[in-house]
C-alpha atoms as a PDB file:
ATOM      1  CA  UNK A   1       0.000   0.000   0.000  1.00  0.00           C
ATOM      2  CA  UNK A   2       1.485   3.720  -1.020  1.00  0.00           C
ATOM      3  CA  UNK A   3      -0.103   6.716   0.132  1.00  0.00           C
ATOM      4  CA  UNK A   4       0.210   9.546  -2.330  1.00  0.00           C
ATOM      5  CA  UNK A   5       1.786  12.546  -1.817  1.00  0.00           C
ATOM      6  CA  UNK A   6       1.569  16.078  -2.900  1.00  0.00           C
ATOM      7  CA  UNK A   7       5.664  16.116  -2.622  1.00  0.00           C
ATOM      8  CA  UNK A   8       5.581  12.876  -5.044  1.00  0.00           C
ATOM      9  CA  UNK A   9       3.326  14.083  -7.440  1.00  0.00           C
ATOM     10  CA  UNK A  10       5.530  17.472  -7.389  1.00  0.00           C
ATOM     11  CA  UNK A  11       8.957  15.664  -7.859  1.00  0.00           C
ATOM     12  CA  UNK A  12       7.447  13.290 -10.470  1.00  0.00           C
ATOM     13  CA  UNK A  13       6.114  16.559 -12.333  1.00  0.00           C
ATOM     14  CA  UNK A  14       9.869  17.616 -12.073  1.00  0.00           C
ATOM     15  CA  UNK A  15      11.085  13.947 -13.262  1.00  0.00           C
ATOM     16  CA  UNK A  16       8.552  13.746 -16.248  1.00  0.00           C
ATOM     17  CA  UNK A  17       8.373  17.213 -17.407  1.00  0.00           C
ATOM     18  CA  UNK A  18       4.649  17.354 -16.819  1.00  0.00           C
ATOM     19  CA  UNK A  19       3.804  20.542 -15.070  1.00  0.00           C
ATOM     20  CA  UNK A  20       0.631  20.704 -15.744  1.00  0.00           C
ATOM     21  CA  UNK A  21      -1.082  22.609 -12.785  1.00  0.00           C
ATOM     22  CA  UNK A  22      -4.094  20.506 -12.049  1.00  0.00           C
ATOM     23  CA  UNK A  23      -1.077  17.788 -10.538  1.00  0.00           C
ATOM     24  CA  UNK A  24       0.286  20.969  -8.103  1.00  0.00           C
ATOM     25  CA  UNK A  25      -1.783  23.519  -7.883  1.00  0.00           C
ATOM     26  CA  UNK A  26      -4.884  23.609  -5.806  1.00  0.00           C
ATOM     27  CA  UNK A  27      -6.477  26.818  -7.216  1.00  0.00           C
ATOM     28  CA  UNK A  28      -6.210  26.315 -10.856  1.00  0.00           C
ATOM     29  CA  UNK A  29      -7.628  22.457 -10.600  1.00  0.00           C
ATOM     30  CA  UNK A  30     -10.356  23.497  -8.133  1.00  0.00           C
ATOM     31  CA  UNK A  31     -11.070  26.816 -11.182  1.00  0.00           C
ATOM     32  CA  UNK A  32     -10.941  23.484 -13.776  1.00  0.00           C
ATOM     33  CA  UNK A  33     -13.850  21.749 -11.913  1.00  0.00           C
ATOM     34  CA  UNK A  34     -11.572  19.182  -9.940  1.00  0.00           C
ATOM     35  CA  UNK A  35     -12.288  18.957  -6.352  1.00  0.00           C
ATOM     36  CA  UNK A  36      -8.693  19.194  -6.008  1.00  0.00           C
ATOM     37  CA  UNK A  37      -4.961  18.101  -7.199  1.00  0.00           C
ATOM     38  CA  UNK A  38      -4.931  15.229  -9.095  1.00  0.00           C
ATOM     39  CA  UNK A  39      -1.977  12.307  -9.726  1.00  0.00           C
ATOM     40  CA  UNK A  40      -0.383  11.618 -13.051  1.00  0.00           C
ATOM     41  CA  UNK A  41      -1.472   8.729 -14.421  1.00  0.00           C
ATOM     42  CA  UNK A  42       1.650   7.129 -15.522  1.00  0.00           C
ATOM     43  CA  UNK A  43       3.020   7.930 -11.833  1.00  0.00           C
ATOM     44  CA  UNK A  44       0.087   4.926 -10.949  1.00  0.00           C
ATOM     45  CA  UNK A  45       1.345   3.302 -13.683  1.00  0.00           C
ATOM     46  CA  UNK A  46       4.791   3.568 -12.445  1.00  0.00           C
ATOM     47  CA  UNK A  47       3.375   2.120  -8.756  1.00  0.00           C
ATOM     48  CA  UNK A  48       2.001  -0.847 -10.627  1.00  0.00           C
ATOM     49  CA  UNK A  49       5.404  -1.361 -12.401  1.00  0.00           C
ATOM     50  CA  UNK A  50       7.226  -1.029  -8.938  1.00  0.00           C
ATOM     51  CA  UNK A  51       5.065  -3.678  -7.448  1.00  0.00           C
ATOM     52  CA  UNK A  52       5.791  -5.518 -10.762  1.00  0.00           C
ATOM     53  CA  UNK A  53       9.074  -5.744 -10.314  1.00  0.00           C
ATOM     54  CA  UNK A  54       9.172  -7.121  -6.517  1.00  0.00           C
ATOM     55  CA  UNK A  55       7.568 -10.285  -8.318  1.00  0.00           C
ATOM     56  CA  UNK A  56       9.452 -10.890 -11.304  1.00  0.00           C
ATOM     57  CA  UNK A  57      12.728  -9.877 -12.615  1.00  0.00           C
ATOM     58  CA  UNK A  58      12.298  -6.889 -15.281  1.00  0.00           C
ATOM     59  CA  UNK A  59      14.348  -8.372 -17.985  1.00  0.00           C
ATOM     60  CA  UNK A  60      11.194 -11.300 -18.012  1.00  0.00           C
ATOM     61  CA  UNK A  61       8.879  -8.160 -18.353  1.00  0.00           C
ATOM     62  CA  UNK A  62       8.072  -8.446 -22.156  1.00  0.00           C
ATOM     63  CA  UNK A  63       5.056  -6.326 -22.282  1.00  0.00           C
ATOM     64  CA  UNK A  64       3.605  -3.887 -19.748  1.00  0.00           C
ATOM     65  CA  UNK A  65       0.367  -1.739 -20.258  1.00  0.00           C
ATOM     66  CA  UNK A  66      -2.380  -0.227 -18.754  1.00  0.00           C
ATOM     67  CA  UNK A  67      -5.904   1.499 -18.969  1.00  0.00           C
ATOM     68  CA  UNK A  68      -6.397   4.665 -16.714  1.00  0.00           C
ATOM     69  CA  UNK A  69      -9.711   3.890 -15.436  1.00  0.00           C
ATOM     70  CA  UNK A  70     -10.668   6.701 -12.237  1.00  0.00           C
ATOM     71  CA  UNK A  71      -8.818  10.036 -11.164  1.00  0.00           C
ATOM     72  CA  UNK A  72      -6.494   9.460  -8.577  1.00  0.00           C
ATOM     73  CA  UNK A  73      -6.399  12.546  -5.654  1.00  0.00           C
ATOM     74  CA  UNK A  74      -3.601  13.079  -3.229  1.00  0.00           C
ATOM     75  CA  UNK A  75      -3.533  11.235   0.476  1.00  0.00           C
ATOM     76  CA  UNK A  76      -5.384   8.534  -1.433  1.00  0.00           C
ATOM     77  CA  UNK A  77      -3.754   4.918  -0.590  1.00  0.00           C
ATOM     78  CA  UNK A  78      -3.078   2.735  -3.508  1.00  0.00           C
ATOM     79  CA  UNK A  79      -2.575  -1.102  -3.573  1.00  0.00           C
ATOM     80  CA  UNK A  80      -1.250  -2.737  -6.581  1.00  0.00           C
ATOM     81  CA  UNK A  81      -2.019  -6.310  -7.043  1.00  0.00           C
ATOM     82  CA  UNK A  82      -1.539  -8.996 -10.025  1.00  0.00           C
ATOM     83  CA  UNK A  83      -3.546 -12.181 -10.477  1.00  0.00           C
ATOM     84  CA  UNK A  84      -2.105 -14.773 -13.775  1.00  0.00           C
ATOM     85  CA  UNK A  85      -4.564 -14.565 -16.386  1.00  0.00           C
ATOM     86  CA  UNK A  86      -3.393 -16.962 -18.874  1.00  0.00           C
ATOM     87  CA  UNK A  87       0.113 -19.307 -19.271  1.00  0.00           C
ATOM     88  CA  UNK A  88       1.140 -20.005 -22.905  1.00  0.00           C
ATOM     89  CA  UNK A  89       2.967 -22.943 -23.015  1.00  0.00           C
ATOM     90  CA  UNK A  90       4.217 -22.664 -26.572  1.00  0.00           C
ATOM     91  CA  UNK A  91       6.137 -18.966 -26.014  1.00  0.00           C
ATOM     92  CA  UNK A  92       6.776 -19.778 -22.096  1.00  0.00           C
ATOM     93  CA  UNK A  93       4.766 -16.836 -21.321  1.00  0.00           C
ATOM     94  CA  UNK A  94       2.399 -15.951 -18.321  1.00  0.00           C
ATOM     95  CA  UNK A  95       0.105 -13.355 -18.540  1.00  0.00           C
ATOM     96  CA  UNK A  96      -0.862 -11.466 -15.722  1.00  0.00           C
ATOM     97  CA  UNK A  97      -3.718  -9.029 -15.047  1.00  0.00           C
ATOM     98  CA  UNK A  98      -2.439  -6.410 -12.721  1.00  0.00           C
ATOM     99  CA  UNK A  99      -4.425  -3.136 -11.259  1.00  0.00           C
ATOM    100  CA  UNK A 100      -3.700  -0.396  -8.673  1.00  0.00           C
ATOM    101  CA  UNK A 101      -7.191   0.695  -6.624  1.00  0.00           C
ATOM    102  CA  UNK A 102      -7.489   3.119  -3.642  1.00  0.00           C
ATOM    103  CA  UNK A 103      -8.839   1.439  -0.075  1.00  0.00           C
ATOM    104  CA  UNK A 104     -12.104   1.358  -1.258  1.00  0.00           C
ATOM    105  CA  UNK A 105     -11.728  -0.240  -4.237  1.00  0.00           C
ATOM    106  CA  UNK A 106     -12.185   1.353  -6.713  1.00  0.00           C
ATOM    107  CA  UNK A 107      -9.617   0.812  -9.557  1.00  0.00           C
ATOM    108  CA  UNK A 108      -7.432   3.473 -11.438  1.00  0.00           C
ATOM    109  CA  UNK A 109      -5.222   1.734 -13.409  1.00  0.00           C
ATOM    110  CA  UNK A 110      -5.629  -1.988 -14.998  1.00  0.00           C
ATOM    111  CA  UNK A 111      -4.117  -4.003 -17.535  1.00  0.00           C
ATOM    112  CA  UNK A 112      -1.136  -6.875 -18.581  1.00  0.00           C
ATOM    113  CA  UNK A 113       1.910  -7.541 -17.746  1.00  0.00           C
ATOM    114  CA  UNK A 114       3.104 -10.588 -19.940  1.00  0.00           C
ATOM    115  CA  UNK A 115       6.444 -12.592 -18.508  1.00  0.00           C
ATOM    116  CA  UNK A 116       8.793 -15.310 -20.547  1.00  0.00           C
ATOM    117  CA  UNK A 117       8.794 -17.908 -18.101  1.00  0.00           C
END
């Protein structure tokens, strides 16, 4: 579980050279209609690809996407979790669904990792 930070999101604006305000700036994504900051998705997606790589070793990672489903806010707490969808024999391949969701639940970020065996 990773609580999200303002100070993350604001160092991974600096890292990925995505400064857009709604990420930072309270004012300007409460005058946008947000209810407040929001996270970057691919700093989710990163958090998924962390917890990816405590499983398997990244040179096995052979393909790694996701689909941004829900708006992530700051102090939310994310879990990442992976459950094998499907194991190919014939390219010694596992495929494995793998999501990020806040303590409720509800999921911001889902997709595949696939893994040569």
């Amino acid at each position: 579980e990773v609580e999200i930070t303002q100070n993350q999101t604001v160092r991974y604006s600096g890292a990925s050279g995505d400064f857009n305000p709604i990420h930072y700036n309270v004012g300007f994504a409460k005058s946008v209609g947000l209810d407040g900051t929001i996270v970057h998705g691919m700093f989710v997606m990163a958090q998924i690809g962390r917890a990816c790589t405590t499983w398997i070793d990244q040179k096995n990672i052979k393909f790694f996407g996701v689909k941004f489903k829900n708006m992530t806010n700051m102090g939310e707490f994310l879990v990442c979790s992976g459950k094998i969808k499907k194991k190919d024999d014939s390219t010694k391949t596992l495929t494995i669904l793998v999501d990020a969701k806040n303590s409720e639940g509800e999921v911001k970020a889902s997709g595949d990792v696939i893994v040569a065996l």
